[in-house]
Protein backbone atom coordinates (compact mmCIF):
# COMPACT_ATOMS: atom_id res chain seq x y z
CA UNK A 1 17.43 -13.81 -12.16
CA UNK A 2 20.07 -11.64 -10.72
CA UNK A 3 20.90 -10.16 -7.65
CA UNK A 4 20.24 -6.50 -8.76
CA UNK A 5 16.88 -7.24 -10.38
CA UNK A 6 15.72 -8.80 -7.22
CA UNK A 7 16.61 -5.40 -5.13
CA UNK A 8 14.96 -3.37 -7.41
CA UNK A 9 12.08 -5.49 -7.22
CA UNK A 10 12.05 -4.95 -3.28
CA UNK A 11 13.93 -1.85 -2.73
CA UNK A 12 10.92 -0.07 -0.89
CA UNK A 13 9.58 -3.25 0.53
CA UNK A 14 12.27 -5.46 1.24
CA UNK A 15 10.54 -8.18 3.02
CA UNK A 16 9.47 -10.90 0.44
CA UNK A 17 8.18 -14.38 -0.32
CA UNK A 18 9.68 -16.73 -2.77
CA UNK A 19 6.67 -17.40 -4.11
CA UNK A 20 6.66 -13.97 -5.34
CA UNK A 21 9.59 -14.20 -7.13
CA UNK A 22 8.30 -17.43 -8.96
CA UNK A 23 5.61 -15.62 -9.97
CA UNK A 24 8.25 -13.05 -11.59
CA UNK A 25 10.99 -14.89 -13.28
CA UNK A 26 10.61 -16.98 -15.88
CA UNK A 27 13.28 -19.51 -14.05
CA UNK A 28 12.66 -23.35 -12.47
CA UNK A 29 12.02 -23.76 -9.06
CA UNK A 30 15.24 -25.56 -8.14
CA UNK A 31 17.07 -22.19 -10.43
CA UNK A 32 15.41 -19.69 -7.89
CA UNK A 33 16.03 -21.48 -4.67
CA UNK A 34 19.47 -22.57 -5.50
CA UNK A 35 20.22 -18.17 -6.28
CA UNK A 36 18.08 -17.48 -2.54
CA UNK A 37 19.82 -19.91 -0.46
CA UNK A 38 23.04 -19.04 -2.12
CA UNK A 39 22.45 -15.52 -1.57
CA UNK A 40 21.80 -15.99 2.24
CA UNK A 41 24.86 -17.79 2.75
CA UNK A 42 27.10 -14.62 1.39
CA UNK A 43 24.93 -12.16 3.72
CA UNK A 44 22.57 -10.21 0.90
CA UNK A 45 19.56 -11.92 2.11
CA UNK A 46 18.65 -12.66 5.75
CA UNK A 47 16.28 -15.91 5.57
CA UNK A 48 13.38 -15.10 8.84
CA UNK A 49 11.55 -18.69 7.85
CA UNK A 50 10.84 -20.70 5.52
CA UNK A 51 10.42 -19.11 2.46
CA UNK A 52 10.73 -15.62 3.94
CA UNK A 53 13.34 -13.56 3.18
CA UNK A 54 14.82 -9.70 4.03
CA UNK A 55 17.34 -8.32 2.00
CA UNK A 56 20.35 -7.53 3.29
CA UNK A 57 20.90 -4.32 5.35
CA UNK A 58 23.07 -2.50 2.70
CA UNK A 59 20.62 -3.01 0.14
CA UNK A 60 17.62 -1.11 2.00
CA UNK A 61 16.31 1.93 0.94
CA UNK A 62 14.44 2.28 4.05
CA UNK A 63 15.11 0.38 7.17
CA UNK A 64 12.10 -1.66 8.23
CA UNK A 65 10.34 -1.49 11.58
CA UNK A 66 10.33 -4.62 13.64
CA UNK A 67 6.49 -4.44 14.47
CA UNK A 68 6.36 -4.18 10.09
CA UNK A 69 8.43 -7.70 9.95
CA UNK A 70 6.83 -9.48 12.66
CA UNK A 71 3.12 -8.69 11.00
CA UNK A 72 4.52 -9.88 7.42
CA UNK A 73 5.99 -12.89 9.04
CA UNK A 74 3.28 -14.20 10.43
CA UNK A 75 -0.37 -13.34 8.94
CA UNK A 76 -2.86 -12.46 10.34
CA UNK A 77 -1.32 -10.94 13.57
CA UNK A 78 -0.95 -7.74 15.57
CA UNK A 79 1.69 -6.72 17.99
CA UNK A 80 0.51 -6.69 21.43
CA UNK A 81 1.62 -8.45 24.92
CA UNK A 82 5.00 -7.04 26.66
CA UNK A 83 6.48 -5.68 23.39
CA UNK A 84 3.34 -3.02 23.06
CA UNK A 85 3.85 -2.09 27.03
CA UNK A 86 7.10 -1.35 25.59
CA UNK A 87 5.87 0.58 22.69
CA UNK A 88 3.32 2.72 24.76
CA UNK A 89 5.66 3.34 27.84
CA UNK A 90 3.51 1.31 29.92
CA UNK A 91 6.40 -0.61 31.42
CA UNK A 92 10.22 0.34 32.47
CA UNK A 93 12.21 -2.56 31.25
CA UNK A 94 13.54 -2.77 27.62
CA UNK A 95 11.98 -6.00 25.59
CA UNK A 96 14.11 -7.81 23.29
CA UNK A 97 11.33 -10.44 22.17
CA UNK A 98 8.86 -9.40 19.63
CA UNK A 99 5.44 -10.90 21.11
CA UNK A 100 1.89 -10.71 18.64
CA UNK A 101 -1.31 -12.16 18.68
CA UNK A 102 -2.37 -14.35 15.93
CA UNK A 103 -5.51 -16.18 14.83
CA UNK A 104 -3.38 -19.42 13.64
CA UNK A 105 -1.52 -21.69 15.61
CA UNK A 106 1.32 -20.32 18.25
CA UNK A 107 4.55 -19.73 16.20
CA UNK A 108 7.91 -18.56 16.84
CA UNK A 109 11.44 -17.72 15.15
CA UNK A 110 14.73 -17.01 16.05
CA UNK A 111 16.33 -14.65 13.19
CA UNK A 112 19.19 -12.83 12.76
CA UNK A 113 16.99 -9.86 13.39
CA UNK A 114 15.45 -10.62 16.72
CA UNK A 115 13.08 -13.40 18.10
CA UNK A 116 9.23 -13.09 16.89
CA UNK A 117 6.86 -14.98 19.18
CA UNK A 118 2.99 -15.22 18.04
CA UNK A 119 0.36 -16.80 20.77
CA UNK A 120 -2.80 -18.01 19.43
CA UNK A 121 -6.37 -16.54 20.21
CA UNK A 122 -9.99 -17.09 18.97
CA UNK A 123 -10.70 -15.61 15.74
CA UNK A 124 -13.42 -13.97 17.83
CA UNK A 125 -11.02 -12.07 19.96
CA UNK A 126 -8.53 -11.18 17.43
CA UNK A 127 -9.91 -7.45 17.38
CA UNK A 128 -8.36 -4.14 18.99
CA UNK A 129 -5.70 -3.16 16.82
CA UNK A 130 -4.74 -0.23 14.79
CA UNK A 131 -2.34 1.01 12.21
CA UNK A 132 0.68 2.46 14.16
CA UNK A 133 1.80 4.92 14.42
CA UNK A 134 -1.62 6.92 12.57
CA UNK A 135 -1.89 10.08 10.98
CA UNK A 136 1.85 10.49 10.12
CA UNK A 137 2.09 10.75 6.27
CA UNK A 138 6.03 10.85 7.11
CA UNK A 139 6.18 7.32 8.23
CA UNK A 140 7.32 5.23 5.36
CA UNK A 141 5.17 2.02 4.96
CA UNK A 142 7.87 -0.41 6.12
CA UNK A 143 7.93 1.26 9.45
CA UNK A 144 4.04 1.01 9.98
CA UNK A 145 2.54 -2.17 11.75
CA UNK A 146 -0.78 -3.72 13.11
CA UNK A 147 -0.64 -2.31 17.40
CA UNK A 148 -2.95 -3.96 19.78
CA UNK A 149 -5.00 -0.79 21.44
CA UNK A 150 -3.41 0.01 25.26
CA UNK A 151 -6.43 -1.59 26.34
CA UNK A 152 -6.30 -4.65 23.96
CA UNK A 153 -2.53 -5.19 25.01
CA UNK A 154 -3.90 -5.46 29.03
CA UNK A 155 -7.06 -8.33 27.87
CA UNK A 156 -4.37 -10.02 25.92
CA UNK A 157 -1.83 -10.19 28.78
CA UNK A 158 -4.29 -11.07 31.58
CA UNK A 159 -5.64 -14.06 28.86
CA UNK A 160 -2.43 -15.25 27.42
CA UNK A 161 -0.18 -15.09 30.04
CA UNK A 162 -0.16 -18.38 32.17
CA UNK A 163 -2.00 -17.65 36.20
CA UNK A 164 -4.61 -15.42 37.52
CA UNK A 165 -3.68 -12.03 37.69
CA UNK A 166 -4.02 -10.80 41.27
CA UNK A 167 -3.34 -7.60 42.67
CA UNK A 168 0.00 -8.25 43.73
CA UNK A 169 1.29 -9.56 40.08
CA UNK A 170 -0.53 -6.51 38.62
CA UNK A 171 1.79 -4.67 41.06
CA UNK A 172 4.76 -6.59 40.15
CA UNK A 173 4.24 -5.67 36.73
CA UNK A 174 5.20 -1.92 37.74
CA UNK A 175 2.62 0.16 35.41
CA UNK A 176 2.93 3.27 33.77
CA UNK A 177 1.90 5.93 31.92
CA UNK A 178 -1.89 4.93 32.60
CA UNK A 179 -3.12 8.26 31.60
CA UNK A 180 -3.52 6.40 28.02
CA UNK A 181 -5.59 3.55 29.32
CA UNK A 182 -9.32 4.78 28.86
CA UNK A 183 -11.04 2.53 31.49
CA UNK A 184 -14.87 2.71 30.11
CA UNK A 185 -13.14 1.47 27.12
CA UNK A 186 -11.19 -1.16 28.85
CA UNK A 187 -14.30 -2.18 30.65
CA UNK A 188 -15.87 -2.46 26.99
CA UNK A 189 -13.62 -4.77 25.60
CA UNK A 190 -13.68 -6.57 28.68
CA UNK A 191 -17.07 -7.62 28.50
CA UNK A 192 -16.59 -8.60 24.51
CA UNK A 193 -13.71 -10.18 25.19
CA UNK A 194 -16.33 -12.55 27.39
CA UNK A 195 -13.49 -14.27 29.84
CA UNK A 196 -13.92 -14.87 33.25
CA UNK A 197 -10.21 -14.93 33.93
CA UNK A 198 -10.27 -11.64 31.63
CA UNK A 199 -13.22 -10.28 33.73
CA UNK A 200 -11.35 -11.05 36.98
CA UNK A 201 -7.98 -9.32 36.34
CA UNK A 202 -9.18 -6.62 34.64
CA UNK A 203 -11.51 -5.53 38.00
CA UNK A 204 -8.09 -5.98 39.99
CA UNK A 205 -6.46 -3.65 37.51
CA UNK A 206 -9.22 -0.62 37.38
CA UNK A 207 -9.52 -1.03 41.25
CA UNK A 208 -5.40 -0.30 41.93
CA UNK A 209 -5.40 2.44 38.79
CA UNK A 210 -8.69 3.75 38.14
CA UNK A 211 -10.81 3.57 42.07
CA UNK A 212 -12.64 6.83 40.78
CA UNK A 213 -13.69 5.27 38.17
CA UNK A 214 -14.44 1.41 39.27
């Protein structure tokens, strides 16, 4: 196996698995990870976790989006929490964590590339996501991701996040851009969602953004 096989290989999807390249070259196991480690260590491969690898920048043809990465990384899982307030507008300050929701067990990595932080949730609440962004056939694959839905990213802070979530914190959190929040939808997935704590927040939230409505 060399180096130049292996970015041609993942030239348009440059996030891989070793077990992928196992399944490629007719090599031992010790032969492959001796060439990956060895390959991190002079900067053409970025290791994210175990087993996980990104080639080097210079060797992308595209440059992969973060929210792309953090659903490879860790699957299932959708981006959601502060980093989709980020995404949508829906709060001022900059994020530099990469927060998702994930079926499996809470998970996080430090990488050369960021921090990627999954919380864990029921299977039966890992729901309200789309493909993002949709609808743009000139987004290259590696720069589309799994989004929690503005009103998925609200349920899964007011769960997730440690505390009830009274009006002053809601406050604190200094909301905006709400004209992409659809409450009847919001109230919706409330009720699925089927969380008093849920319940309670999100009835704080509606009443200080949406009184018309409530």
């Amino acid at each position: 196996m060399k180096f130049d096989e292996l970015v041609e290989l993942f030239k348009d999807r440059p996030f891989f698995e070793s077990g992928e390249v196992h399944l490629i070259f007719d090599e031992s196991t010790e032969q492959i990870e001796a060439r990956l480690s060895r390959w991190v260590h002079m900067g053409k491969l970025l290791k994210l976790r175990h087993k996980r690898y990104l080639l080097g920048k210079k060797y992308r043809h595209a440059e992969p989006s973060r929210g792309y990465i953090s659903n490879f990384l860790y699957r299932p899982s959708y981006v959601s929490l502060r980093t989709s307030l980020r995404i949508y507008d829906m709060i001022p300050e900059a994020v530099y964590i990469n927060e998702s929701v994930t079926p499996r067990k809470t998970a996080g990595w430090e990488t050369d590339i960021g921090v990627f932080k999954y919380y864990s949730i029921k299977n039966e609440r890992f729901w309200g996501y789309r493909m993002y962004p949709e609808r743009d056939e000139r987004t290259l694959a590696q720069q589309k991701f799994l989004l929690a839905l503005p009103e998925k990213v609200l349920l899964d802070l007011f769960y997730l996040m440690k505390g009830e979530w009274s009006k002053d914190r809601i406050k604190e959190m200094r909301f905006q851009n709400m004209q992409i929040v659809k409450p009847e939808r919001l109230k919706e997935f409330e009720k699925r969602f089927k969380s008093p704590k849920v319940t309670r927040a999100t009835n704080n939230f509606l009443s200080l953004f949406f009184k018309e409505e409530v």
